[in-house]
Protein backbone atom coordinates (compact mmCIF):
# COMPACT_ATOMS: atom_id res chain seq x y z
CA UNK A 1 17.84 58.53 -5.94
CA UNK A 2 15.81 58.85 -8.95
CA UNK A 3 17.89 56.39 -10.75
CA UNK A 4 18.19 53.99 -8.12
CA UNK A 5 14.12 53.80 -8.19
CA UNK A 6 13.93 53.82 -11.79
CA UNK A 7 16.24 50.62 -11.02
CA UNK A 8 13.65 49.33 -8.68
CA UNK A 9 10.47 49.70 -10.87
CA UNK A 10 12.10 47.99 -13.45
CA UNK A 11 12.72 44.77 -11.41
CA UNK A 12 9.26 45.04 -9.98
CA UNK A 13 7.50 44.77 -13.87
CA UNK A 14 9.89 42.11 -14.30
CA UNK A 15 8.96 39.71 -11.82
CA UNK A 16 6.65 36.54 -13.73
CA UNK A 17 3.77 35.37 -11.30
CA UNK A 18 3.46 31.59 -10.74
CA UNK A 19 0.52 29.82 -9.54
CA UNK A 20 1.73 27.33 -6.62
CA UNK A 21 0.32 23.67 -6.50
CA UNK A 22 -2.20 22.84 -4.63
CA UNK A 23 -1.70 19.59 -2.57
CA UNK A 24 -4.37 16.54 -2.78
CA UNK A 25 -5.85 14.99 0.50
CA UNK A 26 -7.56 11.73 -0.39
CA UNK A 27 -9.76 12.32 2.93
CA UNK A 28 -11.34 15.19 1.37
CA UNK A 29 -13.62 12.49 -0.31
CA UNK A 30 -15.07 11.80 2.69
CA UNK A 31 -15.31 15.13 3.98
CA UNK A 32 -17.31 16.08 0.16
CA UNK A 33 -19.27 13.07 0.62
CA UNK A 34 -21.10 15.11 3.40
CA UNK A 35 -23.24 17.88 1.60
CA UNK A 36 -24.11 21.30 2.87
CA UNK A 37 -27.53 21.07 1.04
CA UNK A 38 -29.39 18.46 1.13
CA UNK A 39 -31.29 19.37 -2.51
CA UNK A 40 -28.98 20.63 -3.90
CA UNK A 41 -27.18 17.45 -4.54
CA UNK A 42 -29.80 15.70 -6.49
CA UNK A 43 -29.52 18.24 -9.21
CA UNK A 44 -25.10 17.81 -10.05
CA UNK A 45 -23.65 14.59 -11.82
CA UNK A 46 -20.98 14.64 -9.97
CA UNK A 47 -22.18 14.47 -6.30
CA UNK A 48 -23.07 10.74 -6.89
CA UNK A 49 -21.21 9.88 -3.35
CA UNK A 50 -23.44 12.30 -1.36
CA UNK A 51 -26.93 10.82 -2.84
CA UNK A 52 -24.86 7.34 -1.53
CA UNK A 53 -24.18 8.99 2.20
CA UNK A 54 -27.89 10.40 1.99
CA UNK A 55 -29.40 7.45 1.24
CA UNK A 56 -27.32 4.82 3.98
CA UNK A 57 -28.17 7.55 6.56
CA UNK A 58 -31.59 7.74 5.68
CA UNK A 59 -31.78 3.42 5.66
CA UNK A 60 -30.33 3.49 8.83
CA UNK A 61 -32.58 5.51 10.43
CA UNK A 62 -35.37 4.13 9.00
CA UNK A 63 -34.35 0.51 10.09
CA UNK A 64 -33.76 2.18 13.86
CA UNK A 65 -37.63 2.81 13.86
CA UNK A 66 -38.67 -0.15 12.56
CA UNK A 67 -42.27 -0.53 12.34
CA UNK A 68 -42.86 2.79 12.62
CA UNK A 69 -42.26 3.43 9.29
CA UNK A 70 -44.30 1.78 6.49
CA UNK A 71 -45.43 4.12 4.13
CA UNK A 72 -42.07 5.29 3.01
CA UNK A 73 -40.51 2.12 3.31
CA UNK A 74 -42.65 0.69 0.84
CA UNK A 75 -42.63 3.57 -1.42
CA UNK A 76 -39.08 2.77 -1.84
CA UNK A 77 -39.01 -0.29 -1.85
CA UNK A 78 -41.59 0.26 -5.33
CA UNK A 79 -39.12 3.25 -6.51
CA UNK A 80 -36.22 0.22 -5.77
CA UNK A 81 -38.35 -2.00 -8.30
CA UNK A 82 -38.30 0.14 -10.98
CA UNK A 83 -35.10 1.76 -10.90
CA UNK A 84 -34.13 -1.75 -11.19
CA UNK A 85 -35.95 -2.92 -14.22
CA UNK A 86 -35.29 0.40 -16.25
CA UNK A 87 -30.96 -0.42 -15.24
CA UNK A 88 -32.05 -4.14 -16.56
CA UNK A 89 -33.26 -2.70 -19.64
CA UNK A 90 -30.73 0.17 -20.49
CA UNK A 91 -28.04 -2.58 -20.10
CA UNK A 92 -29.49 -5.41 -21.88
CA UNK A 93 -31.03 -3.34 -24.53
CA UNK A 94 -29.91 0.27 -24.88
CA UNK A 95 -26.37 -0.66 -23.42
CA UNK A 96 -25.33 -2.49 -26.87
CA UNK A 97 -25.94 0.39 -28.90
CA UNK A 98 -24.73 3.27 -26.74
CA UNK A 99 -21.16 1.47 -26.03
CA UNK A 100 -21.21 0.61 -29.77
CA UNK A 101 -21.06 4.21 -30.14
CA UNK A 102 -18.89 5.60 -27.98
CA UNK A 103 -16.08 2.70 -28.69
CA UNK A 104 -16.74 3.37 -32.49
CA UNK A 105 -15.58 6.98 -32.07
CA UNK A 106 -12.76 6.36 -29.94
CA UNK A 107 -11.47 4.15 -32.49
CA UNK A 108 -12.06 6.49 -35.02
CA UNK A 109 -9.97 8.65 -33.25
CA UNK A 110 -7.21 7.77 -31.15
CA UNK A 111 -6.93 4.25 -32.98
CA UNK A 112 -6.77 0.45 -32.27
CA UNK A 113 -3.54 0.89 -29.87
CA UNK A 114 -6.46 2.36 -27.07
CA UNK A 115 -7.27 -1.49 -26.70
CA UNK A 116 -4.13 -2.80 -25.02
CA UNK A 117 -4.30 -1.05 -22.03
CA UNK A 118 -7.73 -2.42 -21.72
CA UNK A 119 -6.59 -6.21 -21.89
CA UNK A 120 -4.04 -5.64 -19.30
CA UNK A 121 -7.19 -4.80 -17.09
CA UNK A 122 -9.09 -7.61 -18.01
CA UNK A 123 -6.20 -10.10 -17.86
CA UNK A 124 -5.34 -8.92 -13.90
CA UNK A 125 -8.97 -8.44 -13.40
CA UNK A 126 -9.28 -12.17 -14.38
CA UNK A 127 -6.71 -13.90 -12.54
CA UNK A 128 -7.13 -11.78 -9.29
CA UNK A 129 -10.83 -13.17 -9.11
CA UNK A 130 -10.12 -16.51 -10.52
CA UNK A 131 -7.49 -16.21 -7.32
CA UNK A 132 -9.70 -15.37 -4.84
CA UNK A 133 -12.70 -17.70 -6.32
CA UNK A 134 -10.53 -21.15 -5.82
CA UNK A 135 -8.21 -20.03 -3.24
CA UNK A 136 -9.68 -17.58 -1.37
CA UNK A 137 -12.54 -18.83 -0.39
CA UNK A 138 -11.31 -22.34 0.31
CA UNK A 139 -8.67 -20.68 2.99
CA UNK A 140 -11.71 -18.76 4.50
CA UNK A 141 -13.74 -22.02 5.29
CA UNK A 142 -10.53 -23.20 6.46
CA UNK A 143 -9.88 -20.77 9.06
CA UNK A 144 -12.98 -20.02 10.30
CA UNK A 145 -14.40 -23.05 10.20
CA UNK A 146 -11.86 -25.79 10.54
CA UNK A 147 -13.63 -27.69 7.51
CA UNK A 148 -12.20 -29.93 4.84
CA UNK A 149 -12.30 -26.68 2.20
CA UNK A 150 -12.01 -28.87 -0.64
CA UNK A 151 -15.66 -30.33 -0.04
CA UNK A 152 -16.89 -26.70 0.30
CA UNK A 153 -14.98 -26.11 -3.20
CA UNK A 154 -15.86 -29.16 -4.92
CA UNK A 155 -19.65 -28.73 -3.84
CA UNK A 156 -20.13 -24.95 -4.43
CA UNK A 157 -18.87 -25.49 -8.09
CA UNK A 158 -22.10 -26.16 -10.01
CA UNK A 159 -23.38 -23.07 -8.08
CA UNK A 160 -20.10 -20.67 -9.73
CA UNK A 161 -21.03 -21.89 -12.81
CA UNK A 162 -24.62 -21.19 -13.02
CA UNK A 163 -23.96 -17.44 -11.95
CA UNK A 164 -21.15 -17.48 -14.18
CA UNK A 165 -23.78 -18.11 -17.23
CA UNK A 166 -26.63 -16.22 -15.85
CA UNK A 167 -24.49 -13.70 -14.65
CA UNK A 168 -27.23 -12.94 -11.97
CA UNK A 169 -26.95 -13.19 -8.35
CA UNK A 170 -30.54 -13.80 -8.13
CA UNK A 171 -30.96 -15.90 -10.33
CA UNK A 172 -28.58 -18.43 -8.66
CA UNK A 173 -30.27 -17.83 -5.50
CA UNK A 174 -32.68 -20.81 -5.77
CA UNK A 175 -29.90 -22.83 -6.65
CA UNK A 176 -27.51 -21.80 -4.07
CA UNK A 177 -30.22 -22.20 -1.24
CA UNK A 178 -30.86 -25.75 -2.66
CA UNK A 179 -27.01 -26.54 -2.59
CA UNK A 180 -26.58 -25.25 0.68
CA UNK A 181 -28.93 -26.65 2.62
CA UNK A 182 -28.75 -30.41 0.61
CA UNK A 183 -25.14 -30.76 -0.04
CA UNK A 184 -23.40 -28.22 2.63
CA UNK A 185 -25.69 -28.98 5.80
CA UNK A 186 -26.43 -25.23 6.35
CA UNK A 187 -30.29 -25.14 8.00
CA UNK A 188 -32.74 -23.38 6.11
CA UNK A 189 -33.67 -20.80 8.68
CA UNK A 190 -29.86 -19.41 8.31
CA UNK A 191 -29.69 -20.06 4.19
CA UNK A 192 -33.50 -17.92 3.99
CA UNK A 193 -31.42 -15.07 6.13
CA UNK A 194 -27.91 -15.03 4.49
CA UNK A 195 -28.42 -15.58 1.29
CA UNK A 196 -30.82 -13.05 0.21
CA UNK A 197 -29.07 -10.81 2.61
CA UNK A 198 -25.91 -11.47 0.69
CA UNK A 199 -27.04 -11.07 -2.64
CA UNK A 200 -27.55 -7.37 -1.52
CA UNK A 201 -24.65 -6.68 0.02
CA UNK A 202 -22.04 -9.35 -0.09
CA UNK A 203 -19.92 -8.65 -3.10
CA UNK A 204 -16.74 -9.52 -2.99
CA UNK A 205 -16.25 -9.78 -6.62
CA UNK A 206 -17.63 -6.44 -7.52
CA UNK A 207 -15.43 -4.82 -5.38
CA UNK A 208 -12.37 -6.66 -6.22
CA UNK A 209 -13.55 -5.11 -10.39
CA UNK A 210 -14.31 -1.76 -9.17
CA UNK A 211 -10.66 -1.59 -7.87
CA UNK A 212 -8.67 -2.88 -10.31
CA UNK A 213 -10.92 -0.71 -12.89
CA UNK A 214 -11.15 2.41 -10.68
CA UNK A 215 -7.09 2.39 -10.73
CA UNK A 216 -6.72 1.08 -14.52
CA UNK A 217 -9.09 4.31 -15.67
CA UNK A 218 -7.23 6.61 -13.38
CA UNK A 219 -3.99 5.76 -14.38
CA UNK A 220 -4.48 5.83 -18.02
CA UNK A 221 -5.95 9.21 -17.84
CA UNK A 222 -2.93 11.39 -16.84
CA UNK A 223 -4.44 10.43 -12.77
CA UNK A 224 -1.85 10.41 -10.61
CA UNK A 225 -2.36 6.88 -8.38
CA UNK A 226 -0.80 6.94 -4.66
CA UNK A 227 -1.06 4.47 -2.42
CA UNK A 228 -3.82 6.73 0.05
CA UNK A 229 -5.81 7.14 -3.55
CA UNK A 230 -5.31 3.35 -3.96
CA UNK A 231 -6.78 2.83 -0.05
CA UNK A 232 -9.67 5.56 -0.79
CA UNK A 233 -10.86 3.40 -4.05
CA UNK A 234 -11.03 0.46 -1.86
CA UNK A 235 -13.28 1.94 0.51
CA UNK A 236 -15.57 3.57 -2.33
CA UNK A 237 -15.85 0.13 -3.91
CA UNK A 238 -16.58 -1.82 -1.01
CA UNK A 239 -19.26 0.99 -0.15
CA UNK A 240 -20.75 0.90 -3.65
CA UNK A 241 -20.59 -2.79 -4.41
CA UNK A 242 -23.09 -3.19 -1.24
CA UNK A 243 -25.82 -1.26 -2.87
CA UNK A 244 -25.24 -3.02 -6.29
CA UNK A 245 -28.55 -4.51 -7.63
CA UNK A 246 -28.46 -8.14 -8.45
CA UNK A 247 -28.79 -7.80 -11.98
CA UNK A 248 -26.45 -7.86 -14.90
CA UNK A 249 -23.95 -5.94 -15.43
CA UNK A 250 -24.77 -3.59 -12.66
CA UNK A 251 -20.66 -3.60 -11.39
CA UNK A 252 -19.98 -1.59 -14.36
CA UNK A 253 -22.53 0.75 -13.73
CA UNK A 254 -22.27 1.39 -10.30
CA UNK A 255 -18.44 1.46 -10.79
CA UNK A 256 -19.25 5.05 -12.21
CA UNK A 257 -19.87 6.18 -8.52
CA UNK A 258 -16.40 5.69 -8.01
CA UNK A 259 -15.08 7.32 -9.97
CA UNK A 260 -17.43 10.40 -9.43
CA UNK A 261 -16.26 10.52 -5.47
CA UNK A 262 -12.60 10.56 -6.61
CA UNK A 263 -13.03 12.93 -9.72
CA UNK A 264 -12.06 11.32 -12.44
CA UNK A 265 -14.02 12.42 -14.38
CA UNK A 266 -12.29 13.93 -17.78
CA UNK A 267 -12.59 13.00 -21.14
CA UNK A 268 -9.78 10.12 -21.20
CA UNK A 269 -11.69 8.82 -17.75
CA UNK A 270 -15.14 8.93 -20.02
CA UNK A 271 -13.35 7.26 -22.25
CA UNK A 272 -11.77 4.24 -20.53
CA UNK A 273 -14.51 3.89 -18.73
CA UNK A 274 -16.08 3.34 -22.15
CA UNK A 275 -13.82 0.81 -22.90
CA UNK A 276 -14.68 -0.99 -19.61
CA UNK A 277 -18.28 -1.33 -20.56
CA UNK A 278 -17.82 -2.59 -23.97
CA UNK A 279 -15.22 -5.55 -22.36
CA UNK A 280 -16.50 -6.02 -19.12
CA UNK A 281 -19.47 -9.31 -20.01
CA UNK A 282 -16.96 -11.70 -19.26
CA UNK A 283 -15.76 -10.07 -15.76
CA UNK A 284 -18.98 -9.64 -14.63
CA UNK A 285 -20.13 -13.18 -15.70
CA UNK A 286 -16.60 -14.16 -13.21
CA UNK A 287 -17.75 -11.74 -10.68
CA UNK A 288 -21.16 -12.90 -10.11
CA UNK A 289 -19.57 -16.39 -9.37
CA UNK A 290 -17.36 -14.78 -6.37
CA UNK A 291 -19.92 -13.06 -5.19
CA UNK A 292 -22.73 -16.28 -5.40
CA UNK A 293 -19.90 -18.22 -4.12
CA UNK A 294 -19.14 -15.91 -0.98
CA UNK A 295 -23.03 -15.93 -0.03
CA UNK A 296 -22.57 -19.63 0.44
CA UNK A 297 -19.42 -19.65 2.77
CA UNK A 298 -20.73 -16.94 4.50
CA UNK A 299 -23.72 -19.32 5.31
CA UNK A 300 -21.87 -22.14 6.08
CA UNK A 301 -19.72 -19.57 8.34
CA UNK A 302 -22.75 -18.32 10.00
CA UNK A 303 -24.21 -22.07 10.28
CA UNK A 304 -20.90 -23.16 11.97
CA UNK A 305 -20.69 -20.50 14.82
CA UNK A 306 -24.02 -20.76 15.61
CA UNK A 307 -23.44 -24.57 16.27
CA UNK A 308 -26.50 -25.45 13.46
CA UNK A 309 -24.40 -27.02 10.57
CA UNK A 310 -24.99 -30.80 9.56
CA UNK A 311 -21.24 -31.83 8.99
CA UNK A 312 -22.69 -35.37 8.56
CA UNK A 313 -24.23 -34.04 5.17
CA UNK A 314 -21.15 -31.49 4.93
CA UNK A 315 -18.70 -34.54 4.91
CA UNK A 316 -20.90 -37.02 3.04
């Protein structure tokens, strides 16, 4: 007996433990999205979704009551001003520096050969909105409309181009309400609504670059990229890009909320996302034409249905 349980506690000591995997749920997301404390958020980097879910349940509820709220309404609106102008100024002025620096180090160490990956993302990033800018957009006023889409497209163009060189959404504005209502027949009552309402939160462009670059930066940092992840991004961006400011380069920036609600968040992340920053002018000069572009056949959309658009100055 004594052998036979000398026999035993030997195989017992030599039994290895193994930690198990733990499966992924892309939901979860959504399910962290909603914090347990409401402060407490405000105070981790990485909770950047939750301040997002905080802050469209708090607009909601403060457009619900309507005139009932003023002081806090404009208090944020002021807060909105400024966070705003200090964004304009860290990317126009400190921006430079600070990618300078980070792409000078990862040069330093990992090497030149970190830049290919990065021109596969700007080459699909390119020809997926150059895509949807001259064929998307004509097959929307198609279908919806029943319009001659190559007037829409042949009209609209000076309009991509000016946001393409400002790279400003509202800086186009004046000139995409002009076009609009002088060359597209769209009232102004409906261009004053839409299009300032659309340079808030119509942008199609920034969320076609927050996916391609929310899957680029996952995948070349060890990520593993599934088809619900791939769905989960898409949601994120189109969430994000509505609160993107209109200013430049703000895509890139708010891009990093993205990548906060889905974690990716190590060093090789930092670092492509690095990468994306130092590259990314000419996308977002591209994406602020698709998304200038969209505010205008979304007002000639709007114009149509409501039985209010000129076709005689459409068609002329």
């Amino acid at each position: 007996t004594a052998n036979k349980l000398g026999l035993f506690n030997v195989s017992i000591n030599n039994i290895a433990s193994s930690e198990g995997s733990v499966a992924s749920n892309p939901l979860l997301v959504f399910v962290q999205a909603i914090p347990n404390n409401i402060t407490s958020v405000f105070g981790e980097n990485g909770r950047v979704l939750s301040i997002v879910f905080l802050a469209s349940v708090t607009g909601i509820c403060i457009n619900s009551l309507g005139n009932e709220i003023l002081v806090l309404k404009k208090l944020l609106q002021d807060i909105n001003k400024i966070i705003t102008t200090f964004l304009t100024f860290v990317i126009t002025k400190f921006g430079p520096i600070a990618i300078f620096v980070l792409i000078t180090r990862t040069f330093a160490i990992y090497g030149v050969e970190h830049l290919k990956p990065a021109l596969a993302y700007v080459g699909t990033t390119t020809i997926a909105l150059i895509l949807f800018l001259t064929i998307g957009y004509a097959l929307f006023i198609y279908f919806t409309t029943g319009l001659n889409p190559m007037i829409f497209v042949k009209k609209i163009s000076k309009v991509a181009l000016f946001g393409f060189s400002t790279s400003s959404s509202a800086a186009t504005l004046p000139l995409n309400t002009k076009t609009i209502i002088e060359d597209l027949g769209v009232s102004e009552e409906i261009a004053s609504f839409t299009l300032p309402l659309g340079m808030t939160i119509n942008m199609n462009g920034t969320a076609i670059m927050q996916v391609i670059a929310a899957i680029f930066i996952a995948s070349s940092s060890g990520y593993e990229v599934t088809v619900g992840n791939i769905l989960i991004i898409s949601v994120l961006a189109l969430i994000a890009s509505i609160g993107t400011p209109a200013a430049p380069g703000a895509g890139a920036i708010i891009l990093f909320t993205v990548l906060t609600g889905m974690g990716y968040q190590n060093d090789a992340a930092v670092l492509a996302y690095s990468l994306i920053l130092a590259i990314n002018r000419p996308i977002e000069m591209l994406v602020t034409s698709l998304n200038v572009v969209g505010d205008a056949a979304t007002a000639v959309y709007v114009s149509k249905s409501e039985n209010n658009l000129n076709e005689e100055i459409y068609n002329g």
